[in-house]
N, C-alpha and C. Protein backbone atom coordinates (compact mmCIF):
# COMPACT_ATOMS: atom_id res chain seq x y z
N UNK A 1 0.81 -1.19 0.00
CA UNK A 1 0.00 0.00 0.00
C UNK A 1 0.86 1.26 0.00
N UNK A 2 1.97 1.06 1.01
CA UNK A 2 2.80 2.39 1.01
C UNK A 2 3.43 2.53 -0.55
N UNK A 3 4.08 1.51 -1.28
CA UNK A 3 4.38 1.55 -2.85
C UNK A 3 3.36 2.36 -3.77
N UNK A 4 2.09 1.92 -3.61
CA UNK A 4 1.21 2.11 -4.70
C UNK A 4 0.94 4.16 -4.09
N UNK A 5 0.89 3.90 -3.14
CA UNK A 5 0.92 5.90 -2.60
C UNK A 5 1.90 6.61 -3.08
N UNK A 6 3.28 6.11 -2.85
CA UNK A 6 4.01 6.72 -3.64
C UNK A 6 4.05 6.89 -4.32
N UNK A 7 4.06 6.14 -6.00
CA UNK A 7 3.91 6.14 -6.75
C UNK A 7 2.91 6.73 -7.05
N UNK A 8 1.85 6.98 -6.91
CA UNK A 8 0.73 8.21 -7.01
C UNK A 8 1.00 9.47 -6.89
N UNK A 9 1.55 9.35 -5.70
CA UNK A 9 2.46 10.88 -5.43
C UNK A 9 3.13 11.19 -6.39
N UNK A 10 4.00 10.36 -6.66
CA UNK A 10 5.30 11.13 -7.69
C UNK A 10 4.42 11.15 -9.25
N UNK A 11 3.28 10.90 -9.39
CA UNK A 11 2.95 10.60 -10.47
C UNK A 11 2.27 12.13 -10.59
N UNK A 12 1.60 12.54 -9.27
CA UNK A 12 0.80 13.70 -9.42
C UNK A 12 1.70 14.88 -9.42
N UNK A 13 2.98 14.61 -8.07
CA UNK A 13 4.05 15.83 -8.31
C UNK A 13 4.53 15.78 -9.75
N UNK A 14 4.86 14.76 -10.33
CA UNK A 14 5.35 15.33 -11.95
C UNK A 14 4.43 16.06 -12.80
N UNK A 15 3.58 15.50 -12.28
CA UNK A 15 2.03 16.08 -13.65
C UNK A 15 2.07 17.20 -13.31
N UNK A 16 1.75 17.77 -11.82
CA UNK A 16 2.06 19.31 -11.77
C UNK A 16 2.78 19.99 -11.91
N UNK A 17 4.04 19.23 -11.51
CA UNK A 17 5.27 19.97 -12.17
C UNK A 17 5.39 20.65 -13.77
N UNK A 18 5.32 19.26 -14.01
CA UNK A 18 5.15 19.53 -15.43
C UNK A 18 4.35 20.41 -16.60
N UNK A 19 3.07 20.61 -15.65
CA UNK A 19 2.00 21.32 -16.00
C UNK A 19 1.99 22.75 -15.92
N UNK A 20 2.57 23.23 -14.60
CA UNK A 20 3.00 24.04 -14.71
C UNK A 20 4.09 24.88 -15.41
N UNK A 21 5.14 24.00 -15.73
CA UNK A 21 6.51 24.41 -16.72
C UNK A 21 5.86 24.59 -17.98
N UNK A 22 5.29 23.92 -18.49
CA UNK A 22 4.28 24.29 -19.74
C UNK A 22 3.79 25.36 -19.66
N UNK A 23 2.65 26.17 -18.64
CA UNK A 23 2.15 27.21 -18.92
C UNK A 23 2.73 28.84 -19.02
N UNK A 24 3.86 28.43 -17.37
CA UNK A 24 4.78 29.58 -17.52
C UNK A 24 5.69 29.76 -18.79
N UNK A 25 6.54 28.31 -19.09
CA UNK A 25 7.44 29.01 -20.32
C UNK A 25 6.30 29.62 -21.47
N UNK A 26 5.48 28.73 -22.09
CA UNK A 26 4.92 29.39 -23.03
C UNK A 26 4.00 30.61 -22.60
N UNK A 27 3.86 31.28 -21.41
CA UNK A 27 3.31 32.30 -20.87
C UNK A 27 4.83 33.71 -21.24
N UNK A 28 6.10 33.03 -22.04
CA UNK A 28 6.99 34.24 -22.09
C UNK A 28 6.61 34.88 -23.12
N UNK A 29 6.35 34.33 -23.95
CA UNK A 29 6.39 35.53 -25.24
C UNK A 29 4.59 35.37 -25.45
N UNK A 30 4.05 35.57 -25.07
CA UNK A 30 2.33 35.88 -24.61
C UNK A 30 2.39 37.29 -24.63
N UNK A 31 1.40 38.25 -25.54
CA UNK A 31 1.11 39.19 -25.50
C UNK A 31 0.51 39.58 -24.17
N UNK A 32 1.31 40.57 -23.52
CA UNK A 32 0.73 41.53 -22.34
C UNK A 32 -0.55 42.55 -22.95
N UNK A 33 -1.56 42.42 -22.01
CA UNK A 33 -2.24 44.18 -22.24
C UNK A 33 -1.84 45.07 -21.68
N UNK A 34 -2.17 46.15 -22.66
CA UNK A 34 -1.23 47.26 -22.50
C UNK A 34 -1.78 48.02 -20.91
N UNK A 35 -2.63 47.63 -20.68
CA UNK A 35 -2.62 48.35 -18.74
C UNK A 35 -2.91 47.64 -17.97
N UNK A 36 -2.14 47.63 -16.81
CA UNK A 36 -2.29 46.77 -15.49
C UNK A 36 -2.81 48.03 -14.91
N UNK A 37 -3.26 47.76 -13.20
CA UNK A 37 -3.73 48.88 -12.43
C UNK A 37 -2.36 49.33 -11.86
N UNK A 38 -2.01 50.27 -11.75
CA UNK A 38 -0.83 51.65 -11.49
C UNK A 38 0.41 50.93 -12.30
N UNK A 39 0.30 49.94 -13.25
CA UNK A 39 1.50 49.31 -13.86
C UNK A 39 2.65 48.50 -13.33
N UNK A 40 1.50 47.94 -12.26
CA UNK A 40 2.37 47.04 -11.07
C UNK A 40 2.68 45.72 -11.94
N UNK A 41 2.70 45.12 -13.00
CA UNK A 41 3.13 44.00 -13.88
C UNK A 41 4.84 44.35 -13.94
N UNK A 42 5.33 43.40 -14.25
CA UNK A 42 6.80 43.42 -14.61
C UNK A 42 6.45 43.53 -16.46
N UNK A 43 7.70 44.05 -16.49
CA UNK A 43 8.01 44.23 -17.71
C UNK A 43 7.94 43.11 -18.45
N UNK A 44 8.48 42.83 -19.85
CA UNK A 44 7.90 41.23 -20.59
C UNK A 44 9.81 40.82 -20.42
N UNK A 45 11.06 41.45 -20.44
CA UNK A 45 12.01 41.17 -19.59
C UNK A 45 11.97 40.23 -18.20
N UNK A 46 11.73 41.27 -17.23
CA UNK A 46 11.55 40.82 -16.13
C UNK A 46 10.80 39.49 -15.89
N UNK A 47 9.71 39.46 -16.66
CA UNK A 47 8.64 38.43 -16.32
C UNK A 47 9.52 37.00 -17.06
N UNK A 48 10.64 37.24 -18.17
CA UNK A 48 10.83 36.07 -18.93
C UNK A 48 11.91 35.54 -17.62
N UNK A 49 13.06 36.54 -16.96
CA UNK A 49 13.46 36.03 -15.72
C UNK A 49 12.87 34.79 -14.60
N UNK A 50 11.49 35.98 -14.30
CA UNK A 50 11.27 35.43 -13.43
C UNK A 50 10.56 34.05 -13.57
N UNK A 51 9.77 33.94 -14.98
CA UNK A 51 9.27 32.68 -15.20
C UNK A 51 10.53 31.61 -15.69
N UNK A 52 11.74 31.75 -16.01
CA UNK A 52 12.63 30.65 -16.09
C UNK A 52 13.41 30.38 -14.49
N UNK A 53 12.99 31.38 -13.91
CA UNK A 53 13.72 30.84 -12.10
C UNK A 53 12.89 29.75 -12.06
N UNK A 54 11.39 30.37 -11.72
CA UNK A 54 10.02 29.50 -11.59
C UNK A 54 10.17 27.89 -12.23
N UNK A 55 10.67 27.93 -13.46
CA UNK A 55 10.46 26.77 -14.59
C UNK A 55 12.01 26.02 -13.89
N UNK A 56 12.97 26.69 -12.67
CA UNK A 56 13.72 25.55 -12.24
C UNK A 56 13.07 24.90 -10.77
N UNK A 57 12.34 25.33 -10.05
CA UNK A 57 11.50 25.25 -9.11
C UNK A 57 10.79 23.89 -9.92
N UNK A 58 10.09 24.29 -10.92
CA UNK A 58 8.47 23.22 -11.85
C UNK A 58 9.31 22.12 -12.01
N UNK A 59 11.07 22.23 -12.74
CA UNK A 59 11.43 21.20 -13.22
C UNK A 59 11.75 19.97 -11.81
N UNK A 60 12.35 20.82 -10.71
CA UNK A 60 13.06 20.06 -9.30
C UNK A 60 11.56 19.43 -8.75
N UNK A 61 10.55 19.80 -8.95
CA UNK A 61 9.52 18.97 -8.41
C UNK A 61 8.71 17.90 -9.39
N UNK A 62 9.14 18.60 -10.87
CA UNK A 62 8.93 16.80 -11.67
C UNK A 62 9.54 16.25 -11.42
N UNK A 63 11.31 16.56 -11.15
CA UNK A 63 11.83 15.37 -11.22
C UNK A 63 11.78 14.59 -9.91
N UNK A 64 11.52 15.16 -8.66
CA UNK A 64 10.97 14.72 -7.25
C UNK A 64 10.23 13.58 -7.97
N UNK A 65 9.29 14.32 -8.09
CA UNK A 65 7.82 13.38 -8.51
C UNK A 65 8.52 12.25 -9.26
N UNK A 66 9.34 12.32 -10.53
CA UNK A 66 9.21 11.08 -11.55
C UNK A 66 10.31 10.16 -10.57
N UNK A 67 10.90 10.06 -9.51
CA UNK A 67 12.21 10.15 -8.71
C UNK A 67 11.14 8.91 -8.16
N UNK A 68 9.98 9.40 -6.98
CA UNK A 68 9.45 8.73 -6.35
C UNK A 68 8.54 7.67 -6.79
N UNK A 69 7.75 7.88 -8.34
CA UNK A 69 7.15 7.22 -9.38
C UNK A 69 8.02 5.80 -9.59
N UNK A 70 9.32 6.20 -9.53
CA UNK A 70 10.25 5.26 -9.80
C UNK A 70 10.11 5.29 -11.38
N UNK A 71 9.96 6.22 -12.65
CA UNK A 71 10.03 5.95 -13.61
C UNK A 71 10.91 5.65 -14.42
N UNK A 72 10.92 4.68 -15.65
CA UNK A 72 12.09 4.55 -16.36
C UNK A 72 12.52 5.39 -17.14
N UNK A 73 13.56 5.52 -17.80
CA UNK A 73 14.23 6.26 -18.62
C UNK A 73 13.58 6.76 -19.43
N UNK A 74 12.69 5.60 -20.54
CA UNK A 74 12.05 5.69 -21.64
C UNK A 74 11.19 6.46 -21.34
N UNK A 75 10.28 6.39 -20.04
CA UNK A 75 9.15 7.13 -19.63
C UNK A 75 9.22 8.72 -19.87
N UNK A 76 10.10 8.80 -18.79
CA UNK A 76 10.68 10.12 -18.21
C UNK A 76 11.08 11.33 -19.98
N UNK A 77 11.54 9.85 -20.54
CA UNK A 77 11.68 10.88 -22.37
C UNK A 77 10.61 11.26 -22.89
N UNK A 78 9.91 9.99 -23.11
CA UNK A 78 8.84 10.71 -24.00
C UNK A 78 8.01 11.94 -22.80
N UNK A 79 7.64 11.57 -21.55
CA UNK A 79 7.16 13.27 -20.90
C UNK A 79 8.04 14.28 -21.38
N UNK A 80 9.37 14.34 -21.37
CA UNK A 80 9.67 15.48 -21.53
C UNK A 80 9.77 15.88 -23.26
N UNK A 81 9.51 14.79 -24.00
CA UNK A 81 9.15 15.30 -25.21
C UNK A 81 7.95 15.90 -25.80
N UNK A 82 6.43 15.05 -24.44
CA UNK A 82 5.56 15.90 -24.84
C UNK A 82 5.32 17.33 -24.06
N UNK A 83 6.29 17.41 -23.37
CA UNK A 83 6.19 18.92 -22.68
C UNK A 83 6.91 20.10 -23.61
N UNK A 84 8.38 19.44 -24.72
CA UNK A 84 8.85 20.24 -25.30
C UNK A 84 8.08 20.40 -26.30
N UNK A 85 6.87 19.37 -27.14
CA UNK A 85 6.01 19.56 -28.02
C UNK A 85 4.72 20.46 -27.55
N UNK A 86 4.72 20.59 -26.57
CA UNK A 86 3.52 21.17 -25.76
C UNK A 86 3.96 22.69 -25.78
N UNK A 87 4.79 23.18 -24.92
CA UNK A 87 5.62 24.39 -25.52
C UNK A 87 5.69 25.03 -26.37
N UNK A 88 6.20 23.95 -27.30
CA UNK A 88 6.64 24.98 -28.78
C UNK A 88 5.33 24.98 -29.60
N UNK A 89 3.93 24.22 -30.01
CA UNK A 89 3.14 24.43 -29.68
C UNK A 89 2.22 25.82 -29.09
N UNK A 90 2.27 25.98 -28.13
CA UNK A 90 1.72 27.33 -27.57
C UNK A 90 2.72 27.89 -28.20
N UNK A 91 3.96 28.47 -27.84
CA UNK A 91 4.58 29.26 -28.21
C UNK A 91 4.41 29.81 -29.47
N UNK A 92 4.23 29.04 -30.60
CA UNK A 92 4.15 29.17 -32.13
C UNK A 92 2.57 29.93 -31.97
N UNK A 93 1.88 29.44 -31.11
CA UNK A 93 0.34 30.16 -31.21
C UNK A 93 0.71 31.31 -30.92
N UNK A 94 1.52 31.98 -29.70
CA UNK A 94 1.67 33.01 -29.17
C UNK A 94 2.18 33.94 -30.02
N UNK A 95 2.79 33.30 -30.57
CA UNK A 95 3.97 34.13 -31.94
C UNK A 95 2.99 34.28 -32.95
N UNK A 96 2.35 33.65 -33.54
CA UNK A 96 1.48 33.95 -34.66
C UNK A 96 0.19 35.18 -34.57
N UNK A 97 -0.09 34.68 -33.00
CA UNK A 97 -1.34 35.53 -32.54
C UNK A 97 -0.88 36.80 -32.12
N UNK A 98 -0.05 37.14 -31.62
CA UNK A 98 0.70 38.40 -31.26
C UNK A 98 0.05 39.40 -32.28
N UNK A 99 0.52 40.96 -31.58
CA UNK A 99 0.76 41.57 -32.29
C UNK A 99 1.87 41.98 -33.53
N UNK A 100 2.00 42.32 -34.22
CA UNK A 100 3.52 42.75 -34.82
C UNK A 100 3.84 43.30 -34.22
N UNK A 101 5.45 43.29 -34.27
CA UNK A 101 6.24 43.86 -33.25
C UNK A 101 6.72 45.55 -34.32
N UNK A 102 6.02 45.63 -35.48
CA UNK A 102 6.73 47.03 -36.74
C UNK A 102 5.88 47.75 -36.24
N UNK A 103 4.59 47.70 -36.27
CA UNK A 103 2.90 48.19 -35.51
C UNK A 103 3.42 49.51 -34.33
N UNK A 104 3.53 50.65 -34.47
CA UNK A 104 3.85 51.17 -32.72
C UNK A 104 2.25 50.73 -32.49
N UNK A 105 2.68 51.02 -31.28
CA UNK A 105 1.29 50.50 -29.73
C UNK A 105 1.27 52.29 -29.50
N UNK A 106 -0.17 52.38 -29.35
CA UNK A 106 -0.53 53.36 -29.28
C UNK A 106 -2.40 53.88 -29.84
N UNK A 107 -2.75 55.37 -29.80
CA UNK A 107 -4.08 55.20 -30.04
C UNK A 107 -4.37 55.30 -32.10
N UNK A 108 -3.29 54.91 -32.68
CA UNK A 108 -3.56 54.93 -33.93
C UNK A 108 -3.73 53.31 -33.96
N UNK A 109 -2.85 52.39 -33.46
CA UNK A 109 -3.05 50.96 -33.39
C UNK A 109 -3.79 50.30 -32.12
N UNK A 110 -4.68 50.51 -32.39
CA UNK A 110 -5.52 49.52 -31.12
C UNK A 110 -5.72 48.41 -31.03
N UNK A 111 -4.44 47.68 -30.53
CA UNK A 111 -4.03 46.80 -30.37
C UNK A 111 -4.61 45.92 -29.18
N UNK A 112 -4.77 46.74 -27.89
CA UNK A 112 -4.72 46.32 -26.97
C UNK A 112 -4.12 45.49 -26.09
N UNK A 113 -2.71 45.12 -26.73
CA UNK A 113 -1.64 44.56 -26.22
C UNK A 113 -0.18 44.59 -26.38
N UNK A 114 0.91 44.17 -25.73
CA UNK A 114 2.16 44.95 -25.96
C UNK A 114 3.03 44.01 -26.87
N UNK A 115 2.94 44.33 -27.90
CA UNK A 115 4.68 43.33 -29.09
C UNK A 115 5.16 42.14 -28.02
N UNK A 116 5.37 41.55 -28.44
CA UNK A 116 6.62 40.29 -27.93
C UNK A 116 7.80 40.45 -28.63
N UNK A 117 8.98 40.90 -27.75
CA UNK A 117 10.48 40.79 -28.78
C UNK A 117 10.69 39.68 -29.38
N UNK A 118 11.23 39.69 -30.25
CA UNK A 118 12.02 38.46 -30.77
C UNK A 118 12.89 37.63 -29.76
N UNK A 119 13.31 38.40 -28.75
CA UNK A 119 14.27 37.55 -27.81
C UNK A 119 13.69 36.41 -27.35
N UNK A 120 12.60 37.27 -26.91
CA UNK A 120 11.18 36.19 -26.04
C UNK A 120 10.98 34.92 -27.14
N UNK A 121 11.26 35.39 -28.27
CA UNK A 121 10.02 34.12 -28.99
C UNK A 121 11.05 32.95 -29.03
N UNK A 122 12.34 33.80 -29.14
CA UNK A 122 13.63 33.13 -29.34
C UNK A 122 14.34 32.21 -28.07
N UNK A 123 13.42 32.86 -26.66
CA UNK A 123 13.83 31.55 -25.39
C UNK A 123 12.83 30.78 -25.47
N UNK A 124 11.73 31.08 -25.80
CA UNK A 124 10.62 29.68 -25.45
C UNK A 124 10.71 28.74 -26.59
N UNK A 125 11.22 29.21 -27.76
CA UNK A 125 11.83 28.13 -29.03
C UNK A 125 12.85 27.79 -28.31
N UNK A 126 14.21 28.14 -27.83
CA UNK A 126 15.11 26.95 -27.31
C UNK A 126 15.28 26.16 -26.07
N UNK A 127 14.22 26.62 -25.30
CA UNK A 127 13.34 25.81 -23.96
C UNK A 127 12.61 24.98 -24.47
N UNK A 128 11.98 24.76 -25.73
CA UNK A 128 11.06 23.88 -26.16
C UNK A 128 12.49 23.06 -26.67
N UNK A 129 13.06 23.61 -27.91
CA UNK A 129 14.43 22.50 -28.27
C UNK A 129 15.23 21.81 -27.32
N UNK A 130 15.28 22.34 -26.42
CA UNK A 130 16.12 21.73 -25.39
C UNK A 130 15.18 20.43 -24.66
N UNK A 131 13.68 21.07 -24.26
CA UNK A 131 13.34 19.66 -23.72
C UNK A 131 12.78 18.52 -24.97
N UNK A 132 12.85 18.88 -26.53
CA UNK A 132 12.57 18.03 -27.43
C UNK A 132 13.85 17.09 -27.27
N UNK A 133 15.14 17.87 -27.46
CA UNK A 133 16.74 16.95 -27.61
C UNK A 133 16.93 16.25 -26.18
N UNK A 134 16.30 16.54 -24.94
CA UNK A 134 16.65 15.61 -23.83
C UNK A 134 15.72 14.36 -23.82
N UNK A 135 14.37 15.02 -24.71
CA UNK A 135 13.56 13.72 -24.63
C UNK A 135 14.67 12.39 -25.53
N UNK A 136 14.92 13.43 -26.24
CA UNK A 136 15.31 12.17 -27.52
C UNK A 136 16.57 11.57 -27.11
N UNK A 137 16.90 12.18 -26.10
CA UNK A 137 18.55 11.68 -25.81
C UNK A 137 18.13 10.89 -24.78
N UNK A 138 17.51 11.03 -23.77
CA UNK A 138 16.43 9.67 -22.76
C UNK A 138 16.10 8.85 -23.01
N UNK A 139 15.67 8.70 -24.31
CA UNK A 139 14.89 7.65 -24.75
C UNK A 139 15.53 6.62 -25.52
N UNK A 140 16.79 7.31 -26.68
CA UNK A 140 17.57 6.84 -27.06
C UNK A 140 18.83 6.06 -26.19
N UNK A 141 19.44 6.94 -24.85
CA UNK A 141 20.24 6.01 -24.29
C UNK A 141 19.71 4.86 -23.49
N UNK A 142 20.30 3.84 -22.71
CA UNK A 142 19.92 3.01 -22.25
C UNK A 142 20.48 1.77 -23.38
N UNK A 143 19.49 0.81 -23.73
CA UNK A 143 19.29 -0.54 -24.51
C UNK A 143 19.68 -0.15 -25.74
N UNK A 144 19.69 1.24 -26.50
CA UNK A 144 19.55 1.28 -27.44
C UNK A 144 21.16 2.35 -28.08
N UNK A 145 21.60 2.10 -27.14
CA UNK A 145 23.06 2.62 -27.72
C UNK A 145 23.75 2.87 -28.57
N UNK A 146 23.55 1.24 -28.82
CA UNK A 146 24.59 0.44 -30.38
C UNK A 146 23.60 1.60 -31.65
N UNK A 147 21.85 1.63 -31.53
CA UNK A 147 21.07 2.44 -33.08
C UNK A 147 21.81 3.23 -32.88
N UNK A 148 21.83 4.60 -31.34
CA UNK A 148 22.58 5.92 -31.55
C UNK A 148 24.08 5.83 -32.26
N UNK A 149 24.69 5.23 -31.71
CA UNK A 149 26.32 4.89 -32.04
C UNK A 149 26.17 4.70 -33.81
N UNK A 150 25.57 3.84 -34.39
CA UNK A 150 25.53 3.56 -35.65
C UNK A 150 25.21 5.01 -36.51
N UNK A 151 23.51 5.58 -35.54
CA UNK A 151 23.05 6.12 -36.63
C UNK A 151 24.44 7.42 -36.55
N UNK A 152 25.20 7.88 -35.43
CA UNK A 152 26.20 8.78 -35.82
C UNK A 152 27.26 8.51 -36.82
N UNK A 153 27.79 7.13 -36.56
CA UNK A 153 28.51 6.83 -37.54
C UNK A 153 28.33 6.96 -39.18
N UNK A 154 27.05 6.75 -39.13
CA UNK A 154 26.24 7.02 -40.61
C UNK A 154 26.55 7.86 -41.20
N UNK A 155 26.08 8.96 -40.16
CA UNK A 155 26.22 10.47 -40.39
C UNK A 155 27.39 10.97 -40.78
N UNK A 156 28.44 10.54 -39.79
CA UNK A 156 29.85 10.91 -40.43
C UNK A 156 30.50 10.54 -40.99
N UNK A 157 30.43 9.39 -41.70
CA UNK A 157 30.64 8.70 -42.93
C UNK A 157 29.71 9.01 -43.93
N UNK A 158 28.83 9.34 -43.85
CA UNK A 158 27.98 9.38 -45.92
C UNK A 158 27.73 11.07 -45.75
N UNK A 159 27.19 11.92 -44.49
CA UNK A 159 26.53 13.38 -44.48
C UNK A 159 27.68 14.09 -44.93
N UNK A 160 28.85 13.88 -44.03
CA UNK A 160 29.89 15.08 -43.55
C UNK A 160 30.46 15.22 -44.64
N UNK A 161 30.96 13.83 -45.38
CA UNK A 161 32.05 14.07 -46.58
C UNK A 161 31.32 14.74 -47.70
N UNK A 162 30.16 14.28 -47.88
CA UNK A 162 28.98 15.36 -49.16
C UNK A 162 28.90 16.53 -48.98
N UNK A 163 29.46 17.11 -47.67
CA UNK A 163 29.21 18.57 -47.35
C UNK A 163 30.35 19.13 -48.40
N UNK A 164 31.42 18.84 -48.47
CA UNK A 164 32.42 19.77 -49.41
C UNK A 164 32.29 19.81 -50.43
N UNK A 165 32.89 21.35 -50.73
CA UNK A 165 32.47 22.12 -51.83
C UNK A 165 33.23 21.17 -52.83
N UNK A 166 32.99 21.44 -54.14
CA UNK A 166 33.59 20.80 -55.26
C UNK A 166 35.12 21.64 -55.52
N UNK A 167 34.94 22.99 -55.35
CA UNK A 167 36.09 23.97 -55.74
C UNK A 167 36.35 24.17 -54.76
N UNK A 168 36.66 23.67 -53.39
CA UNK A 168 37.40 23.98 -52.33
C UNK A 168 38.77 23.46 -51.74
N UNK A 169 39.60 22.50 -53.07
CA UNK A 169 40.32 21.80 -53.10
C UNK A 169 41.00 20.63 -52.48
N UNK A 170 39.77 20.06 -51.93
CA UNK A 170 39.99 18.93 -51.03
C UNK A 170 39.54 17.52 -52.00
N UNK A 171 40.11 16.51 -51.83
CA UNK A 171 40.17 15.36 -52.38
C UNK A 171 38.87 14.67 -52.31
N UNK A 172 37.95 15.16 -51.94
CA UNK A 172 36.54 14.70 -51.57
C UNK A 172 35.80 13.87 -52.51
N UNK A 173 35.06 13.01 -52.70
CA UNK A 173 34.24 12.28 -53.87
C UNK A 173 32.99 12.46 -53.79
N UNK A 174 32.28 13.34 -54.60
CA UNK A 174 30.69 13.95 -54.51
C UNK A 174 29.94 12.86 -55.00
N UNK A 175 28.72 12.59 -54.46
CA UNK A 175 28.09 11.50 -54.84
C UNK A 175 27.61 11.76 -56.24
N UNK A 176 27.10 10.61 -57.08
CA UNK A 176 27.23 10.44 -58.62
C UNK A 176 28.02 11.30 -59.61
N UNK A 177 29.30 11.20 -58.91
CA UNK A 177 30.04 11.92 -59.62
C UNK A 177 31.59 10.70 -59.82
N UNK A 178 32.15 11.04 -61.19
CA UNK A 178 32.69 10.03 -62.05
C UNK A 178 34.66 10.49 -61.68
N UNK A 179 34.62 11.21 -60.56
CA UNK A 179 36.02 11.66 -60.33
C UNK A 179 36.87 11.06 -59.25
N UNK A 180 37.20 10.36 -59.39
CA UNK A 180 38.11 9.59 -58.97
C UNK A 180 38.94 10.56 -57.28
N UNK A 181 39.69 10.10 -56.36
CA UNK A 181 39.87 10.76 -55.20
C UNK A 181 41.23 11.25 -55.38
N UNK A 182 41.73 10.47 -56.29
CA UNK A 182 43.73 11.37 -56.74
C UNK A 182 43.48 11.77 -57.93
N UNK A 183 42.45 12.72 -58.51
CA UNK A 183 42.43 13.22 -60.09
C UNK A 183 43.50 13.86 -59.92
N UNK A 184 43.91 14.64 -58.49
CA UNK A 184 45.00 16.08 -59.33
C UNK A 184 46.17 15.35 -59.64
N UNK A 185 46.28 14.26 -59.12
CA UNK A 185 47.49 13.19 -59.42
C UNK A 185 47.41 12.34 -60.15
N UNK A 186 46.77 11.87 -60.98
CA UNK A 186 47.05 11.52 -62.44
C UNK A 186 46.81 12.53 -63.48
N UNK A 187 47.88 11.92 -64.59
CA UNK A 187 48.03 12.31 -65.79
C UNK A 187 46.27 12.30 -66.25
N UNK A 188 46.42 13.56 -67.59
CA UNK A 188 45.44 13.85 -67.83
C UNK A 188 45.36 12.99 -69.68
């Protein structure tokens, strides 16, 4: 009985955790209205601060929670992949729905809300990338090593060498191409 409580617990501390890290990050680049009462709001600065302190608070009590859950690796990835899909998600709404940021705010544009910088749109996109690449790196290590290990090897064997230029004078062999890897060294 004490097992199955715990595990409830840590199941509900992650969900809230989690739930909450979702609303604040994608709450950064969220259009403000343009008046609070005496303008006691923080700035959209300040507020992106204070909601990434907050979002280390949300994260230390998922991971409490997924800690006491006892969850596996695999688990623990895909949550944090659907939290980084969840994110970027809102975020992309927030960004689309916004105002323009060219627009001044004012009584010719009645807007009723304040621009989102680019900075803003630009942390809750790499707060979302970051928890997409930890999902995938969770999920991937463990049992499954040897796919990661391979699929890099892949990569740097067939991607990397196709990257060079043809006229950049490196000995390189471009795919369907009939040039041999010592042309400058044989006779013509």
């Amino acid at each position: 009985m004490k097992r199955l409580f715990t595990r409830v617990l840590g199941i509900c501390l992650s969900v809230i955790g989690l739930g909450l890290f979702v609303v604040f990050t994608s709450s950064i680049n969220a259009a403000q209205s343009l008046g609070g009462p005496m303008n006691m709001s923080p700035s959209p600065r300040e507020w992106c601060y204070i909601v990434l302190t907050l979002d280390l608070i949300f994260l230390a009590i998922a991971f409490g929670g997924m800690k006491l859950a006892r969850l596996r690796r695999n688990t623990v990835g895909l949550l944090t992949m659907a939290v980084g899909v969840s994110v970027l998600a809102i975020g992309i709404w927030n960004h689309v729905a916004g105002p323009p940021v060219d627009i001044p705010v004012g009584p010719i544009a009645d807007h009723e809300r304040i621009p989102v910088s680019p900075e803003e749109n630009i942390v809750v996109y790499v707060v979302a990338g970051l928890c997409l690449a930890g999902g995938v790196l969770l999920m991937t290590f463990g049992k499954s090593k040897r796919l990661l290990a391979g699929i890099v090897m892949l990569w740097l064997v067939q991607v990397v060498p196709a990257q060079v230029a043809p006229d950049s004078g490196t000995d390189a062999v471009w795919a369907n191409s009939e040039i041999p890897l010592n042309y400058r060294t044989e006779e013509r």
